[in-house]
C-alpha atoms as a PDB file:
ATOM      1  CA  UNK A   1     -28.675  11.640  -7.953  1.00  0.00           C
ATOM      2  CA  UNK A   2     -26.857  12.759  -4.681  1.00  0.00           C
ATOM      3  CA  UNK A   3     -24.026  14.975  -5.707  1.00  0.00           C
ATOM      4  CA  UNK A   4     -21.187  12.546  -5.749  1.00  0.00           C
ATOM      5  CA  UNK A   5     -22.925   9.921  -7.519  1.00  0.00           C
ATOM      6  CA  UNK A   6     -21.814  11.054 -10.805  1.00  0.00           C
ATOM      7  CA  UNK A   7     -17.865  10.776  -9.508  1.00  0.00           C
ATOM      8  CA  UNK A   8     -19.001   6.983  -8.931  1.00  0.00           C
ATOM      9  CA  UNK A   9     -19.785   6.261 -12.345  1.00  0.00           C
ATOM     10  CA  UNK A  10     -15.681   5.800 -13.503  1.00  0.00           C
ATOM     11  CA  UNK A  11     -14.262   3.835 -10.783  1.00  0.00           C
ATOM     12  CA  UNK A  12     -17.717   1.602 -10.752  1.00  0.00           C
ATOM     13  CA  UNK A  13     -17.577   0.876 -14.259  1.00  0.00           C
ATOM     14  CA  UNK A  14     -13.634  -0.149 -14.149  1.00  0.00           C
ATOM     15  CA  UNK A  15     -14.328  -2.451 -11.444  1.00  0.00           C
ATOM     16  CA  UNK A  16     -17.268  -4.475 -12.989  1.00  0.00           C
ATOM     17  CA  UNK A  17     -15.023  -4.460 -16.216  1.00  0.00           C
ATOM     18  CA  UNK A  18     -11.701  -5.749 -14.327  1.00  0.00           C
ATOM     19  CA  UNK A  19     -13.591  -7.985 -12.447  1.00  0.00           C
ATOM     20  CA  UNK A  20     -15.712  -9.501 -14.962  1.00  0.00           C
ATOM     21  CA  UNK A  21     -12.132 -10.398 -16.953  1.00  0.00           C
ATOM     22  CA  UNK A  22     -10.908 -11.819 -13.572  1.00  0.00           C
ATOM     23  CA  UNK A  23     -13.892 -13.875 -13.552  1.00  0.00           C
ATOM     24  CA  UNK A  24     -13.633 -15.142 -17.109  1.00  0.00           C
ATOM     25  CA  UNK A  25      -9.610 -15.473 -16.564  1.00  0.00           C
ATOM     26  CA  UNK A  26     -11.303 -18.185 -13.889  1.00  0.00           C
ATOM     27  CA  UNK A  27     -13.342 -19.737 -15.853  1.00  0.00           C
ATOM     28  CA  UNK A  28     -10.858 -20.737 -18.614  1.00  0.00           C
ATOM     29  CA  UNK A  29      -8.112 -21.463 -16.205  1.00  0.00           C
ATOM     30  CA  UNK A  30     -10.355 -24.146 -14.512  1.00  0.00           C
ATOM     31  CA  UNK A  31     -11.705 -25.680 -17.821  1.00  0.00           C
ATOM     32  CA  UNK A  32      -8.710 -26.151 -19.603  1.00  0.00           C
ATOM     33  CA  UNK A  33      -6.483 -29.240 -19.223  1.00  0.00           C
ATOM     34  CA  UNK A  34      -3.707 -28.699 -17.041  1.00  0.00           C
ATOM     35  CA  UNK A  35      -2.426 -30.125 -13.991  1.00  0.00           C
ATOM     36  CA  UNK A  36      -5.037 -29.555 -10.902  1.00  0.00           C
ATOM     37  CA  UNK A  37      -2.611 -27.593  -8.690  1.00  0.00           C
ATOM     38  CA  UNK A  38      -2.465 -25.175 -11.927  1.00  0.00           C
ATOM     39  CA  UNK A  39      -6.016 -24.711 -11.868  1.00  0.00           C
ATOM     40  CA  UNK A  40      -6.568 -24.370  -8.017  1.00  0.00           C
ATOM     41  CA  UNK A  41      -3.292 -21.549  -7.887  1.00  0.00           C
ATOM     42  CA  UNK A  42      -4.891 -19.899 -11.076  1.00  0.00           C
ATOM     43  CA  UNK A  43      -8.049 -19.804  -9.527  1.00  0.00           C
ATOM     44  CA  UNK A  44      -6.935 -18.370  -6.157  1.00  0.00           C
ATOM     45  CA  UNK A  45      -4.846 -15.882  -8.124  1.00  0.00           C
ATOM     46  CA  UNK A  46      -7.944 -14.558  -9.881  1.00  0.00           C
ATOM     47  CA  UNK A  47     -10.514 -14.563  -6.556  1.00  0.00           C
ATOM     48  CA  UNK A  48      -7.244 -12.566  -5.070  1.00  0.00           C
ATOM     49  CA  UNK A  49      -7.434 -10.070  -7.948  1.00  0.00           C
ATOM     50  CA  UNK A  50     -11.411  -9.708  -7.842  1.00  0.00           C
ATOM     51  CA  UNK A  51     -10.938  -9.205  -3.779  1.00  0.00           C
ATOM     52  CA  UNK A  52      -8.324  -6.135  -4.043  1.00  0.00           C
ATOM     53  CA  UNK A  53     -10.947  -4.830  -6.523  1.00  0.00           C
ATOM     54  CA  UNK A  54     -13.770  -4.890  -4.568  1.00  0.00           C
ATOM     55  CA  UNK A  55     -11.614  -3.727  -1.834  1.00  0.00           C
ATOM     56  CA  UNK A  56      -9.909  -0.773  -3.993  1.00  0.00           C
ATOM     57  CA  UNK A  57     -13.209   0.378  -5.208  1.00  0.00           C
ATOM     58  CA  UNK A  58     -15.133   0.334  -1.638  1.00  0.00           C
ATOM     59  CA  UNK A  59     -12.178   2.400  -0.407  1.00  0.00           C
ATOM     60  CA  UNK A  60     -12.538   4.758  -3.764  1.00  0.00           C
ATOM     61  CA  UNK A  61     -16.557   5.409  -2.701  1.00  0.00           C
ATOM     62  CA  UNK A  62     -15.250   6.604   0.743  1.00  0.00           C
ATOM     63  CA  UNK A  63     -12.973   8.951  -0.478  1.00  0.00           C
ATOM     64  CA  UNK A  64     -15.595  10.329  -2.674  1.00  0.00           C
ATOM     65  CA  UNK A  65     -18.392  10.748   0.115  1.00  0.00           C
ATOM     66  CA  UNK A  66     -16.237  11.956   2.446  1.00  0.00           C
ATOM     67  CA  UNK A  67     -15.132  15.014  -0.417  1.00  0.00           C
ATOM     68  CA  UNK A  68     -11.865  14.122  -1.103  1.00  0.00           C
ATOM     69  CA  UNK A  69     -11.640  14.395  -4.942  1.00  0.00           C
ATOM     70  CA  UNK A  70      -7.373  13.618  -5.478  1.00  0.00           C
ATOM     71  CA  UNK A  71      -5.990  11.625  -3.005  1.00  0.00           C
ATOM     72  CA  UNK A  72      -2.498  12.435  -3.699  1.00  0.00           C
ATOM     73  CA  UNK A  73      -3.739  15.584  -1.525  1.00  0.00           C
ATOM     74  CA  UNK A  74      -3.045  13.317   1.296  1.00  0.00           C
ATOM     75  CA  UNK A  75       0.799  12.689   0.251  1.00  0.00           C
END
């Protein structure tokens, strides 16, 4: 394992977890009875949510490769 793959391990994990409950958040927003327009914003609010997270955690993998361990260095 390269030397940064065990700093991986947390923000990975998180990500499959928070976007695996965004996913199931989907799921029950579509298959419930509701109004359509309900379903279709509830949807779109939960694809939102699972693209910041793959977003958040691409950007997390850079920082890690590229060394920087706390990011609030940077402020």
């Amino acid at each position: 394992m390269k030397p940064y793959g065990k700093k991986m391990i947390a923000p990975i994990v998180i990500s499959c977890l928070v976007i695996g409950h965004c996913v199931v958040y989907g799921v029950l927003i579509l298959t419930q009875e509701m109004p359509f327009i309900l379903k279709i914003i509830g949807a779109v609010i939960a694809a939102a949510l699972i693209g910041t997270m793959i977003f958040v955690l691409l950007e997390r993998i850079k920082e890690i490769r590229k060394g920087e361990e706390d990011d609030l260095s940077q402020y």
